[in-house]
N, C-alpha and C. Protein backbone atom coordinates (compact mmCIF):
# COMPACT_ATOMS: atom_id res chain seq x y z
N UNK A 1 -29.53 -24.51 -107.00
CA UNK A 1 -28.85 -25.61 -106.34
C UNK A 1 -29.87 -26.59 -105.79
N UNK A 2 -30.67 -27.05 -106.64
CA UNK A 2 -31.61 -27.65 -106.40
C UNK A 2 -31.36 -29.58 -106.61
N UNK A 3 -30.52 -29.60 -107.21
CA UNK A 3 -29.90 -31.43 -107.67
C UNK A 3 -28.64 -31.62 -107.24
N UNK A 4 -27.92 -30.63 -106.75
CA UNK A 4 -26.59 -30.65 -105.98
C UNK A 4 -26.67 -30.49 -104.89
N UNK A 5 -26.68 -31.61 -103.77
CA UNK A 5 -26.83 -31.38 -102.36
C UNK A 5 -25.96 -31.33 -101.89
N UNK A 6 -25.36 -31.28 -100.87
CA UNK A 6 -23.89 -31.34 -100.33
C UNK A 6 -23.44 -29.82 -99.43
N UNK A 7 -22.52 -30.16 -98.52
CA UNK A 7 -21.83 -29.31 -98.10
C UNK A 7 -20.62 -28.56 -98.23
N UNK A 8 -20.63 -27.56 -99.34
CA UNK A 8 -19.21 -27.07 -100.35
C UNK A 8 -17.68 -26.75 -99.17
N UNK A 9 -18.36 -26.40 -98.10
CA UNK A 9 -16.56 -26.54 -97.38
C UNK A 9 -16.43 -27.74 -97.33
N UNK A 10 -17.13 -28.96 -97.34
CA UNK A 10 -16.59 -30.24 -97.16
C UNK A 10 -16.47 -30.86 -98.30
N UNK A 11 -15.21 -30.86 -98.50
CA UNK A 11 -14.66 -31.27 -99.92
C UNK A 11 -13.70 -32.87 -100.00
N UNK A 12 -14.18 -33.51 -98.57
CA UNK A 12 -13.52 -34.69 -98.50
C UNK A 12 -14.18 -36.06 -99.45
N UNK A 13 -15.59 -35.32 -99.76
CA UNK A 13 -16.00 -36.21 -100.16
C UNK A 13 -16.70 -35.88 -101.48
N UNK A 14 -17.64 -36.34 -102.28
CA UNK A 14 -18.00 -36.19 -103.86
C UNK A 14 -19.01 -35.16 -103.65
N UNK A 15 -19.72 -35.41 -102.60
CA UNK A 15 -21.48 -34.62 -102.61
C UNK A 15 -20.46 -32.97 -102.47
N UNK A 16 -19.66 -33.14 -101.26
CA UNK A 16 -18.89 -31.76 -101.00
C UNK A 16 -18.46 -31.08 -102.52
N UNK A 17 -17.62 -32.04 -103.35
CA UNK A 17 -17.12 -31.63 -104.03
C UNK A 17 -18.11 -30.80 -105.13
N UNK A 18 -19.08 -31.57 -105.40
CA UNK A 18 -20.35 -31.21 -106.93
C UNK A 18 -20.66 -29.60 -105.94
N UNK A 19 -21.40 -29.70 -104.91
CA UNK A 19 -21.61 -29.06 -103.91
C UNK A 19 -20.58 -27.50 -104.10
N UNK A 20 -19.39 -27.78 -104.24
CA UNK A 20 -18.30 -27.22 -103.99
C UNK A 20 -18.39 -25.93 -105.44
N UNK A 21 -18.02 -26.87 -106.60
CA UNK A 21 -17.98 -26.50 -107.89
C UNK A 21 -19.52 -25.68 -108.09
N UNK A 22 -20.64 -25.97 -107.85
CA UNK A 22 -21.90 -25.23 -107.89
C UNK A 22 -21.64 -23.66 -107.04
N UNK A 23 -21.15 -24.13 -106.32
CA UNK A 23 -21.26 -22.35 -105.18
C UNK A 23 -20.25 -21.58 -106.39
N UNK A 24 -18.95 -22.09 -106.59
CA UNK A 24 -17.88 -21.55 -107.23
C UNK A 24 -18.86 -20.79 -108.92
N UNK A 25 -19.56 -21.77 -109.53
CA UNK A 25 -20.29 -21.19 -110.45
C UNK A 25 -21.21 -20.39 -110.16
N UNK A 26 -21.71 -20.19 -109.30
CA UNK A 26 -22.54 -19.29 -108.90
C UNK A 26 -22.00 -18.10 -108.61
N UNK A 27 -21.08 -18.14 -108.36
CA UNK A 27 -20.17 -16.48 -108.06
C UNK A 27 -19.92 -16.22 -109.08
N UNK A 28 -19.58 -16.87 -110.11
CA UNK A 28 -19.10 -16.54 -111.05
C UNK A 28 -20.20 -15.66 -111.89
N UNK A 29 -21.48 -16.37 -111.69
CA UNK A 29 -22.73 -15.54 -112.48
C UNK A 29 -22.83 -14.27 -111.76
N UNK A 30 -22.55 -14.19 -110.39
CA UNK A 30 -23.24 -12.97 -109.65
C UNK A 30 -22.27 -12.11 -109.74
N UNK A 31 -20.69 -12.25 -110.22
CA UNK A 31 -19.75 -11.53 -110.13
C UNK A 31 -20.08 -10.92 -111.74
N UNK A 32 -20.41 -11.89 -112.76
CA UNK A 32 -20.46 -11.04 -113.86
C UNK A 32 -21.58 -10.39 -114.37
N UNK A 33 -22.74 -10.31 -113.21
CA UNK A 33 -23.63 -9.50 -113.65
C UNK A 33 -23.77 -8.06 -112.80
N UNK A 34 -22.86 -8.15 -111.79
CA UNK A 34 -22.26 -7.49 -110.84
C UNK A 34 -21.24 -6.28 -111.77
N UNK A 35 -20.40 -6.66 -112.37
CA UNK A 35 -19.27 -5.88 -112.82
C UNK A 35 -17.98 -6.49 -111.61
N UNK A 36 -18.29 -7.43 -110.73
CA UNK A 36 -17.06 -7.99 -109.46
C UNK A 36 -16.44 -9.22 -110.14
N UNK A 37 -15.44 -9.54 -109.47
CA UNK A 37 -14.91 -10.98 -109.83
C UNK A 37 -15.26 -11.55 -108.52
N UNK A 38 -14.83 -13.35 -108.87
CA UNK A 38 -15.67 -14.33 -108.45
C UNK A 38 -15.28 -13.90 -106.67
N UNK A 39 -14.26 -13.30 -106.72
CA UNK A 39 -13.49 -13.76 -104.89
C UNK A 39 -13.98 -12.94 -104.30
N UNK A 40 -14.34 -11.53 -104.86
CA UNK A 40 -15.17 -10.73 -104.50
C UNK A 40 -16.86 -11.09 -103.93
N UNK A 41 -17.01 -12.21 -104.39
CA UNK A 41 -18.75 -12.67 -103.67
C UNK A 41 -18.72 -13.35 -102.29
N UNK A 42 -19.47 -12.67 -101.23
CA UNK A 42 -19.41 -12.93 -100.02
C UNK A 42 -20.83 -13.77 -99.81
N UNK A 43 -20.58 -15.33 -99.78
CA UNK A 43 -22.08 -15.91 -99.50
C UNK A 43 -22.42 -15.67 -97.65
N UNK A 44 -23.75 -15.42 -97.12
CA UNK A 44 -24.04 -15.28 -96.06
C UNK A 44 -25.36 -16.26 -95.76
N UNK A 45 -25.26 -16.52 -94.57
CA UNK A 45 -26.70 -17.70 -94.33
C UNK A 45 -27.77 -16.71 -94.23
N UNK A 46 -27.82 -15.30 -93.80
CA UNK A 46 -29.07 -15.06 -93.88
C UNK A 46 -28.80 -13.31 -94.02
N UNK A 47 -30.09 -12.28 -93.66
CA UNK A 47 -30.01 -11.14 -93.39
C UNK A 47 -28.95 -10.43 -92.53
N UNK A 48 -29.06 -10.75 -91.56
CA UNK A 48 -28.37 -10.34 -90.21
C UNK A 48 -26.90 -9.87 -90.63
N UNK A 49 -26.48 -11.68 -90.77
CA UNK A 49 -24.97 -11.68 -91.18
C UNK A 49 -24.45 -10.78 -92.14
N UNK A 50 -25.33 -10.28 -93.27
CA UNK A 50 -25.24 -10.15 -94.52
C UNK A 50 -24.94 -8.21 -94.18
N UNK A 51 -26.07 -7.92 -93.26
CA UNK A 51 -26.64 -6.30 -92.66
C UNK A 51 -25.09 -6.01 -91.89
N UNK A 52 -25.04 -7.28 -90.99
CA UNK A 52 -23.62 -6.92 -90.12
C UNK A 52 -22.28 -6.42 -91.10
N UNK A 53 -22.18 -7.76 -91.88
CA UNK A 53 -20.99 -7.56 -92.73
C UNK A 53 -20.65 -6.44 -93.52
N UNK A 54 -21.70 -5.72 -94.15
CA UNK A 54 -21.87 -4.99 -95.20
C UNK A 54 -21.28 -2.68 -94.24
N UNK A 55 -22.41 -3.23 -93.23
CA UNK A 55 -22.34 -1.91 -92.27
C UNK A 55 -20.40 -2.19 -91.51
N UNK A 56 -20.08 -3.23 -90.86
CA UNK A 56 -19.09 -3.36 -90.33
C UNK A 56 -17.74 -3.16 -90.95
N UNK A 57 -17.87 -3.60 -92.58
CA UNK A 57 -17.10 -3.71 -93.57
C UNK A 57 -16.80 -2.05 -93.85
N UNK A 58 -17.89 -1.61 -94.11
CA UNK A 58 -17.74 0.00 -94.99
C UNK A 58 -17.10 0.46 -93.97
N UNK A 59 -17.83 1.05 -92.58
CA UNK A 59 -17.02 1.59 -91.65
C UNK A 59 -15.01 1.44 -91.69
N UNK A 60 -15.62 -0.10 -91.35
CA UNK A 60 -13.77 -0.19 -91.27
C UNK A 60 -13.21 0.41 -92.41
N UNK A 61 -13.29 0.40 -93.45
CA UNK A 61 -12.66 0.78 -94.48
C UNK A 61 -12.65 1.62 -94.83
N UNK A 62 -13.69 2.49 -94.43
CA UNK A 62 -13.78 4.49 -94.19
C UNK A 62 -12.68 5.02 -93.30
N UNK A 63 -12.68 3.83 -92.00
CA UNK A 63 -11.60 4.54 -91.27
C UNK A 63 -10.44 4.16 -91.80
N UNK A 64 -9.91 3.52 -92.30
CA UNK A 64 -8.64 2.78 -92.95
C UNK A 64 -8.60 4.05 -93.47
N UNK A 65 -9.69 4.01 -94.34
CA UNK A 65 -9.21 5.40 -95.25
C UNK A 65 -8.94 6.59 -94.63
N UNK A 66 -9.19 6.90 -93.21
CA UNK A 66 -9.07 8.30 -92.63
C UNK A 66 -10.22 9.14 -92.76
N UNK A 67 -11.36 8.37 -93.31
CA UNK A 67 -12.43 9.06 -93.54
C UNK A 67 -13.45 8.75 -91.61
N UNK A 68 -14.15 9.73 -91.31
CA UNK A 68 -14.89 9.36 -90.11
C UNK A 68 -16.32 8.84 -90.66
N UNK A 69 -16.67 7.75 -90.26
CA UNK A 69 -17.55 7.22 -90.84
C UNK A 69 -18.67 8.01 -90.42
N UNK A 70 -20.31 8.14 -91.05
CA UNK A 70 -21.30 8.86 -90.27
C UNK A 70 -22.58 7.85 -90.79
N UNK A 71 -23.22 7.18 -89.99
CA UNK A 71 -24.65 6.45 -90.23
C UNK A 71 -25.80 6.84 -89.61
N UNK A 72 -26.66 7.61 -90.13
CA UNK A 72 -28.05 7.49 -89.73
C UNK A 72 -28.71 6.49 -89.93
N UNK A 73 -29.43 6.13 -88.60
CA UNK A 73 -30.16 5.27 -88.63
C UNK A 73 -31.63 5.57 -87.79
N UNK A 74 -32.84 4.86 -88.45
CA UNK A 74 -33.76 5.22 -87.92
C UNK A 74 -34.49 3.85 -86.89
N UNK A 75 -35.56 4.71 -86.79
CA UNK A 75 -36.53 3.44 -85.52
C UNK A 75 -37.23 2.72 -86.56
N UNK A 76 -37.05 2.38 -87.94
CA UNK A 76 -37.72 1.88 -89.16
C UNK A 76 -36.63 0.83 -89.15
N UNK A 77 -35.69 0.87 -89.66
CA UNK A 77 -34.55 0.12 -89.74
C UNK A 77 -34.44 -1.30 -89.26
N UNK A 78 -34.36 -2.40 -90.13
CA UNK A 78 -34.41 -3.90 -89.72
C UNK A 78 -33.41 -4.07 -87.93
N UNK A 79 -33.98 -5.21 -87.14
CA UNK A 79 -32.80 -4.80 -85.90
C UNK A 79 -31.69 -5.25 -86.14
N UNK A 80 -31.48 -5.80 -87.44
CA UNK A 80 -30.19 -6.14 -87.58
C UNK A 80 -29.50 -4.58 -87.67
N UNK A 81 -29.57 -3.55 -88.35
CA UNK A 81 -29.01 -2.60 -88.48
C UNK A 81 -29.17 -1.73 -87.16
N UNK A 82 -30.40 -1.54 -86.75
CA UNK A 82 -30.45 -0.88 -85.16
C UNK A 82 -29.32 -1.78 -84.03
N UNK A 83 -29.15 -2.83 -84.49
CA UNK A 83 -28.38 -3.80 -82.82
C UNK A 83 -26.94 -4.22 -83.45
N UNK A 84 -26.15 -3.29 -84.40
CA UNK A 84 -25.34 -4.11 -84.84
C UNK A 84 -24.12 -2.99 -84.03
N UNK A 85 -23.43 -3.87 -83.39
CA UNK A 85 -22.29 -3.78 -82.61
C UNK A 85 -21.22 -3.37 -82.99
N UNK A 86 -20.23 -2.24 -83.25
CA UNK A 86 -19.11 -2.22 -84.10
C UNK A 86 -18.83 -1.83 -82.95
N UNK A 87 -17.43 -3.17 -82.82
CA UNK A 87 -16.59 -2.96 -81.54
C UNK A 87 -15.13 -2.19 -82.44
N UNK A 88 -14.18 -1.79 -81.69
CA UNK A 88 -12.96 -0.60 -82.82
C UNK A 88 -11.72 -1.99 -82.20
């Protein structure tokens, strides 16, 4: 995304829009080298968000499942994963 500048939620305008259609193709590559479809790709601005989402996500959905979730974690571990908050 190097000639398409723009901001893809802002779709009021043209840059949004090119902007827009580029992210959308891009899932599309990462979903099919993935084995996922496109709605399935979660873009994140950085690590953190990405560490939060991923740890916060499984849990919940372990417990959905009735499963008790269990994470080891060590004093190695990025602090995104040591400081990440799962409120119930």
């Amino acid at each position: 995304m190097v000639t398409k500048f723009g901001n893809a939620s802002s779709v009021d305008h043209a840059w949004g829009d090119r902007a827009d259609i580029e992210v959308k193709q891009a899932a599309q590559h990462v979903a099919a080298l993935t084995g996922a479809i496109p709605q399935d790709i979660i873009w994140t601005s950085g690590s953190t968000e990405s560490i939060n989402l991923a740890i916060q996500g499984t849990i919940h959905q372990l417990t959905r499942s009735g499963i008790t979730p269990r994470i080891a974690v060590t004093t190695v571990e990025h602090k995104a994963v040591r400081c990440c908050i799962i409120r119930g």
